[in-house]
Protein backbone atom coordinates (compact mmCIF):
# COMPACT_ATOMS: atom_id res chain seq x y z
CA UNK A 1 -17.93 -22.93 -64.75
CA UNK A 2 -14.99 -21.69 -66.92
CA UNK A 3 -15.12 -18.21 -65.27
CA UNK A 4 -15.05 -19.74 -61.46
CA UNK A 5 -12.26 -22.49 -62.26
CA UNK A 6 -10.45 -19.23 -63.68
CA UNK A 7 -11.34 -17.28 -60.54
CA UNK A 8 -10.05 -20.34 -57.56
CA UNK A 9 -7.11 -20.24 -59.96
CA UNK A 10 -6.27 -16.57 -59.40
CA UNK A 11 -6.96 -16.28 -55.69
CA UNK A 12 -4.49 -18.98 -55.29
CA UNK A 13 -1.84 -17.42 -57.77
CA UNK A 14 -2.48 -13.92 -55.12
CA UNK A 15 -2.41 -16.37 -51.66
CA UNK A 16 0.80 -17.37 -52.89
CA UNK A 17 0.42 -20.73 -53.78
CA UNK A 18 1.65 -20.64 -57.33
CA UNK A 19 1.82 -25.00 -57.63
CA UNK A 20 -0.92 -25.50 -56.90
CA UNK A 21 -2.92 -23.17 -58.78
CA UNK A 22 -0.29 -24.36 -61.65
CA UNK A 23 -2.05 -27.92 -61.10
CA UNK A 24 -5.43 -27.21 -61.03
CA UNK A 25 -5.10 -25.15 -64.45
CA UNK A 26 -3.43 -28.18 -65.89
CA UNK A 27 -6.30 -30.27 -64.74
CA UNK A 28 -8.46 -27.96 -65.78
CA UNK A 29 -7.17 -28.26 -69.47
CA UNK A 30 -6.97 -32.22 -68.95
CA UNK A 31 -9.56 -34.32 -70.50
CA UNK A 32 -8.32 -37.11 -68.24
CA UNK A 33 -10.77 -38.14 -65.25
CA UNK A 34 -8.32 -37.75 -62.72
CA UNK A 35 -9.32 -36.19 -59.13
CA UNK A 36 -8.50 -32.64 -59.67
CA UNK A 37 -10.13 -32.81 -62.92
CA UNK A 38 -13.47 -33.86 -61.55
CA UNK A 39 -13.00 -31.45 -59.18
CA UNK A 40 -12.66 -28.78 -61.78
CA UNK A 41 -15.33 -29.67 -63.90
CA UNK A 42 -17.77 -30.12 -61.20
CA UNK A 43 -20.65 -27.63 -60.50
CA UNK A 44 -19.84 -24.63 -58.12
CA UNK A 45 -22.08 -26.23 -55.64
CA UNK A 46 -20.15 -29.58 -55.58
CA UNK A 47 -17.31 -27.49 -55.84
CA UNK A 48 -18.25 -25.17 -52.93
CA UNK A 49 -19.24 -28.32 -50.72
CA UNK A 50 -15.85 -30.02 -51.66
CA UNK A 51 -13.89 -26.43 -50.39
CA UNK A 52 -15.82 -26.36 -47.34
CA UNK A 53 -14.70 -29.86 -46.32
CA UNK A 54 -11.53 -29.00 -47.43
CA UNK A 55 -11.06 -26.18 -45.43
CA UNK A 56 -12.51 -28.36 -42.42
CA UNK A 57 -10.41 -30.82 -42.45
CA UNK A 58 -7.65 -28.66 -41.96
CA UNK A 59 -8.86 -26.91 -39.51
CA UNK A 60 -9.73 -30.20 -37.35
CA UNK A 61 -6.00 -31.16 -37.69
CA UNK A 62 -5.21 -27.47 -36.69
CA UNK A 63 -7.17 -27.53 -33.59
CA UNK A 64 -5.87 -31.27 -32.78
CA UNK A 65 -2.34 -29.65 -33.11
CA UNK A 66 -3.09 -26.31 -30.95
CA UNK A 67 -4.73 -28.43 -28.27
CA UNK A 68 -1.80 -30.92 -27.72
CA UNK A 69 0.50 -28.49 -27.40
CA UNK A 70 -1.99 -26.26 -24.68
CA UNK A 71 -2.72 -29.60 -22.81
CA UNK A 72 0.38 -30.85 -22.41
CA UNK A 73 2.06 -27.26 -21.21
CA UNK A 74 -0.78 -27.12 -19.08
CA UNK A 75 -0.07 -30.48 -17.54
CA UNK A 76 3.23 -29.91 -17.55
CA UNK A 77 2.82 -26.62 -15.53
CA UNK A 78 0.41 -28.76 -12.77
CA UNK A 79 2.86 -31.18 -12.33
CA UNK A 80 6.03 -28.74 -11.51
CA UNK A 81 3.28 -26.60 -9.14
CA UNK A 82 2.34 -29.96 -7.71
CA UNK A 83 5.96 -31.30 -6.39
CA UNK A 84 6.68 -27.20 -5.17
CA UNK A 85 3.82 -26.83 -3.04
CA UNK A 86 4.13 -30.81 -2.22
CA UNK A 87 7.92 -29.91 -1.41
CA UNK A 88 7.59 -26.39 1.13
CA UNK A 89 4.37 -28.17 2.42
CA UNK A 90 2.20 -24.94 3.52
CA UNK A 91 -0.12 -22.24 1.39
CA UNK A 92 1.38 -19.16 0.71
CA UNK A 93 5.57 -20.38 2.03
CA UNK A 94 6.18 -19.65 -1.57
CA UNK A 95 4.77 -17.28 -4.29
CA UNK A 96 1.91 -18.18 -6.04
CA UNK A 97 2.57 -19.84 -9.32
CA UNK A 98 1.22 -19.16 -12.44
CA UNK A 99 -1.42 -21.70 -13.92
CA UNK A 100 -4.61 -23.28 -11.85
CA UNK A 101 -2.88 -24.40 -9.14
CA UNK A 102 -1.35 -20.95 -8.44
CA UNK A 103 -4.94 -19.65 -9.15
CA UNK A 104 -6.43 -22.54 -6.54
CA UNK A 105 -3.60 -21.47 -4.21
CA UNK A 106 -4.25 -17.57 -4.16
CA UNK A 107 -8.26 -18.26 -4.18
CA UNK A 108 -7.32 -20.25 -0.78
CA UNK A 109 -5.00 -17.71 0.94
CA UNK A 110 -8.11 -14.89 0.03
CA UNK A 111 -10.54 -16.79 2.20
CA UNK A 112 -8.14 -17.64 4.96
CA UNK A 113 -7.84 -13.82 5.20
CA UNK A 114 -11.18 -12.71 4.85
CA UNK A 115 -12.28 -15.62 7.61
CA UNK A 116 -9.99 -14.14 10.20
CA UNK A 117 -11.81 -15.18 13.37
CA UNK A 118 -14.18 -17.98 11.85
CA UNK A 119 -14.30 -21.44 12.01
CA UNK A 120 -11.95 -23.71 10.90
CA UNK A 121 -14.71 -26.09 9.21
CA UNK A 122 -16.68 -23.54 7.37
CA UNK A 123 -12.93 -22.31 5.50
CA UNK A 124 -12.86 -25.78 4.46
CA UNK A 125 -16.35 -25.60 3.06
CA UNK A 126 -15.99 -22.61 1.27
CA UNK A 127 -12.42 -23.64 -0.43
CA UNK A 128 -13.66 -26.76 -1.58
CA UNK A 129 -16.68 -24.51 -3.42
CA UNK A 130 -14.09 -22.16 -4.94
CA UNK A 131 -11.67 -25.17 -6.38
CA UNK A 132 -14.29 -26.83 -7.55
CA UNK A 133 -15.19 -23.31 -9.83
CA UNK A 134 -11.70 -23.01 -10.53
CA UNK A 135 -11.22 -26.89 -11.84
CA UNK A 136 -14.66 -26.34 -13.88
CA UNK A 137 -13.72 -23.27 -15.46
CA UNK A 138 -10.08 -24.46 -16.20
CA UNK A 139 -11.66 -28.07 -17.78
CA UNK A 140 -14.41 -25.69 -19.54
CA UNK A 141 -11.65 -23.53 -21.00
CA UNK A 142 -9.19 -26.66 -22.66
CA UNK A 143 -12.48 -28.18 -23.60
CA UNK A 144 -13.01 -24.84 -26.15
CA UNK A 145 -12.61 -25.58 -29.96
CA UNK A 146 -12.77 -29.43 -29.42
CA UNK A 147 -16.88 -29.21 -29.90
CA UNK A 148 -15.68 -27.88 -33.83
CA UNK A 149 -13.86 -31.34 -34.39
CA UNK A 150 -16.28 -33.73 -33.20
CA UNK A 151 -19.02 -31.05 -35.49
CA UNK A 152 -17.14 -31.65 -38.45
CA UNK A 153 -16.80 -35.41 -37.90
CA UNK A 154 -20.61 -35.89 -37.60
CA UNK A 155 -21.13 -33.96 -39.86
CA UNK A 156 -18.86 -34.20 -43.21
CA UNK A 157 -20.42 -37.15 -44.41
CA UNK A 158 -23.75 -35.29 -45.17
CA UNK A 159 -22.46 -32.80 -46.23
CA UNK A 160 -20.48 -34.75 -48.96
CA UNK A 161 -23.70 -36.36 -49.00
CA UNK A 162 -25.37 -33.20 -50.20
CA UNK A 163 -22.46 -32.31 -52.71
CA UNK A 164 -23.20 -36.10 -54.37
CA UNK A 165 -26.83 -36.10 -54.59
CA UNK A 166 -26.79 -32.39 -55.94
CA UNK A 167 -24.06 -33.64 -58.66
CA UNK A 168 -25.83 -36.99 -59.38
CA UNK A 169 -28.92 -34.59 -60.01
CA UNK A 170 -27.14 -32.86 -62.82
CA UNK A 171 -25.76 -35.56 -64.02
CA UNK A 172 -29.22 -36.71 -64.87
CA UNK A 173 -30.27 -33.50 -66.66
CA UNK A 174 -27.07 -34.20 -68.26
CA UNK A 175 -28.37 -37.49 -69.75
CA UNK A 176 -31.68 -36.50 -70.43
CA UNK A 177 -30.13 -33.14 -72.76
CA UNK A 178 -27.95 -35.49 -74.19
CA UNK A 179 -30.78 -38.07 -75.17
CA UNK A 180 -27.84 -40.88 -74.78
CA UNK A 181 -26.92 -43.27 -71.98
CA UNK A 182 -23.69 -44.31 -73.24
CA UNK A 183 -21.79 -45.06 -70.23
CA UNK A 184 -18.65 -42.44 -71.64
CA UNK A 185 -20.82 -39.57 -71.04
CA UNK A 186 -22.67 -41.01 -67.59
CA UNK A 187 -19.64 -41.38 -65.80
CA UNK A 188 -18.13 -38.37 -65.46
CA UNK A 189 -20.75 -36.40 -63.71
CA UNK A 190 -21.79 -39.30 -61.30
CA UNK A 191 -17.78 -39.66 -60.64
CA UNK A 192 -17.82 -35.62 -60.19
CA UNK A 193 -20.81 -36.34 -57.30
CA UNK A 194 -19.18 -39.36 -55.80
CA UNK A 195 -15.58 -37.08 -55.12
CA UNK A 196 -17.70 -34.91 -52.54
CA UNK A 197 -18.67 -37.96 -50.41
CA UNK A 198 -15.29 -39.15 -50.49
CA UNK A 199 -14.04 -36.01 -49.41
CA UNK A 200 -16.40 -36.16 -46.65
CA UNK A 201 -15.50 -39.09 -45.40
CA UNK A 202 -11.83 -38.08 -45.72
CA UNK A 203 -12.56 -35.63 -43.33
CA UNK A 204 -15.05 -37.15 -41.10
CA UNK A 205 -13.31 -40.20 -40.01
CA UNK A 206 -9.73 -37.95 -39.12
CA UNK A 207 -12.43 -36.14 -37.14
CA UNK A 208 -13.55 -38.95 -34.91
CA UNK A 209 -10.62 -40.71 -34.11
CA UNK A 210 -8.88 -37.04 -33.17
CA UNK A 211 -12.09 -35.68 -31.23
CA UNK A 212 -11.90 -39.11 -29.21
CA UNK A 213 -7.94 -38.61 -28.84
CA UNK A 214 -8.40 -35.01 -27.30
CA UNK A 215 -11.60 -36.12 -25.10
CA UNK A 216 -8.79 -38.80 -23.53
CA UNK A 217 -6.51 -36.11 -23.00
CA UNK A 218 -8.40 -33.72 -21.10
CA UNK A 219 -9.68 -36.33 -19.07
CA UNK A 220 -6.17 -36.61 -17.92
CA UNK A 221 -5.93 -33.21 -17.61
CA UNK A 222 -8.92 -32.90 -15.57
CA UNK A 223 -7.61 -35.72 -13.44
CA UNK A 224 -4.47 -33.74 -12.53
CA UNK A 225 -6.61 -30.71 -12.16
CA UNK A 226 -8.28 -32.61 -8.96
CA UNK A 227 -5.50 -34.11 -7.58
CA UNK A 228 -3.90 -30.28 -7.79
CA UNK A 229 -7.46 -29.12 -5.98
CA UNK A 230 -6.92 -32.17 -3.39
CA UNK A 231 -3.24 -31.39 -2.30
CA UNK A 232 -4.23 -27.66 -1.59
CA UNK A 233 -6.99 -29.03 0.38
CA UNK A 234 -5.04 -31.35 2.27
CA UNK A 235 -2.78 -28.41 3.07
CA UNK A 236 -5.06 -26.22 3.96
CA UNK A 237 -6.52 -28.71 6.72
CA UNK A 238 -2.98 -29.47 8.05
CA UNK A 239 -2.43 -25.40 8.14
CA UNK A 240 -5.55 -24.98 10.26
CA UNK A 241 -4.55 -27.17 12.37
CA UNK A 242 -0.97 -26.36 13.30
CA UNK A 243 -3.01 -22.71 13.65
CA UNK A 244 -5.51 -24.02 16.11
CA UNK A 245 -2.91 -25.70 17.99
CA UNK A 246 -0.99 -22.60 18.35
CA UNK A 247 -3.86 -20.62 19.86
CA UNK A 248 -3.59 -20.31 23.27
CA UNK A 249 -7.42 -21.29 23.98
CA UNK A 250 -7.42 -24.11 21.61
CA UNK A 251 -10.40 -22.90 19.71
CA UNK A 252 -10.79 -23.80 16.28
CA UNK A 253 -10.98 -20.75 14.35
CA UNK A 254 -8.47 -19.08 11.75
CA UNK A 255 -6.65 -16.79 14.33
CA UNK A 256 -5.17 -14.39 11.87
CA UNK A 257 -5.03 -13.47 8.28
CA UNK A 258 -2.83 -15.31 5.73
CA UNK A 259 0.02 -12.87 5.48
């Protein structure tokens, strides 16, 4: 155990994080039953299991982080796309934007031009299909890396689970080498076991409440990604129609290609 507590301590000394390696040798030296010191005394597989949530936890609060920040540029973009096409009030008056509206918008003027000639109401049909596979595959894509947050929030507490019942385990071959129940020498190990189920739950419940934060906000999102798909149907319909009324025989089919 000596050897491993001397090995985290190095890697952390070469990852640049001097303090805190610096703390965890002092706790390692401590006889005091403090957190760190349980953690240093525990076995590596306690240990392991309490890194592991570690290192989870920050990653959930990583993600949470990352995913804000991509949601709300992404809503952002939607909205500005929203009032421009809203504001020249016809596909293609403008250049595309980026984003999924600009992608909606382009996927739109494609089929006006290859339907040159075809009904009106079958163009309708077959935009609504493609919007629909853009707005899936832009909610599939902001929905990517939120499945790790709600994994690590059902699943920490086991895990810390394990981590305790594998420490209160050695704990007990502790006793029974010792020959003595004296409550001085019980404690420490089943302390050492109980730290990885509070770790667990230090990461688990974060978990939750962020993984049902982000599942609100990309419901929004979605939201504005089918009003976005409804305004560029709505134009389309009002563009076919000033186009049918402009053909001299009335008939209602796309006349000519989107230019």
């Amino acid at each position: 155990m000596a050897a491993a507590n001397d090995v985290l301590i190095s890697t952390l000394r070469d990852w640049g994080l001097p303090a805190l390696a610096d703390r965890l040798a002092a706790a390692d030296a401590s006889d005091a039953l403090t957190p760190l010191a349980m953690f240093m005394d525990a076995d590596w597989v306690v240990k392991s299991v309490m890194l592991g949530l570690g290192v989870a936890s920050v990653l959930v609060w990583a993600i949470w982080a990352g995913k804000l920040v991509q949601i709300a540029r992404a809503s952002s973009r939607i909205g500005r796309d929203y009032r421009r096409l809203t504001g020249h009030g016809r596909l293609g008056a403008a250049p595309a934007p980026r984003g999924e509206l600009g992608r909606m918008q382009a996927a739109t003027l494609a089929e006006i031009a290859a339907s040159t000639g075809l009904p009106a109401a079958g163009v309708k049909d077959r935009v609504a299909m493609e919007l629909t596979r853009i707005e899936g595959g832009a909610a599939r894509a902001m929905q990517s890396g939120v499945t790790v947050i709600g994994s690590v929030g059902s699943t920490a507490p086991f895990i810390g689970l394990f981590g305790t019942v594998w420490g209160i385990m050695n704990a007990f071959v502790g006793i029974a080498a010792s020959g003595t129940t004296n409550l001085a020498v019980v404690a420490p190990g089943i302390a050492e076991a109980l730290l990885a189920t509070a770790i667990g739950l230090v990461a688990a419940i974060p978990a939750v409440l962020l993984f049902n934060h982000l599942t609100r906000a990309i419901g929004g999102y979605r939201a504005r990604l089918g009003d976005a798909a409804a305004l560029v149907e709505r134009t389309l319909s009002r563009d076919l129609d000033r186009a049918a009324q402009a053909a001299p025989d009335g008939a209602d089919v796309i006349p000519l290609a989107a230019e």
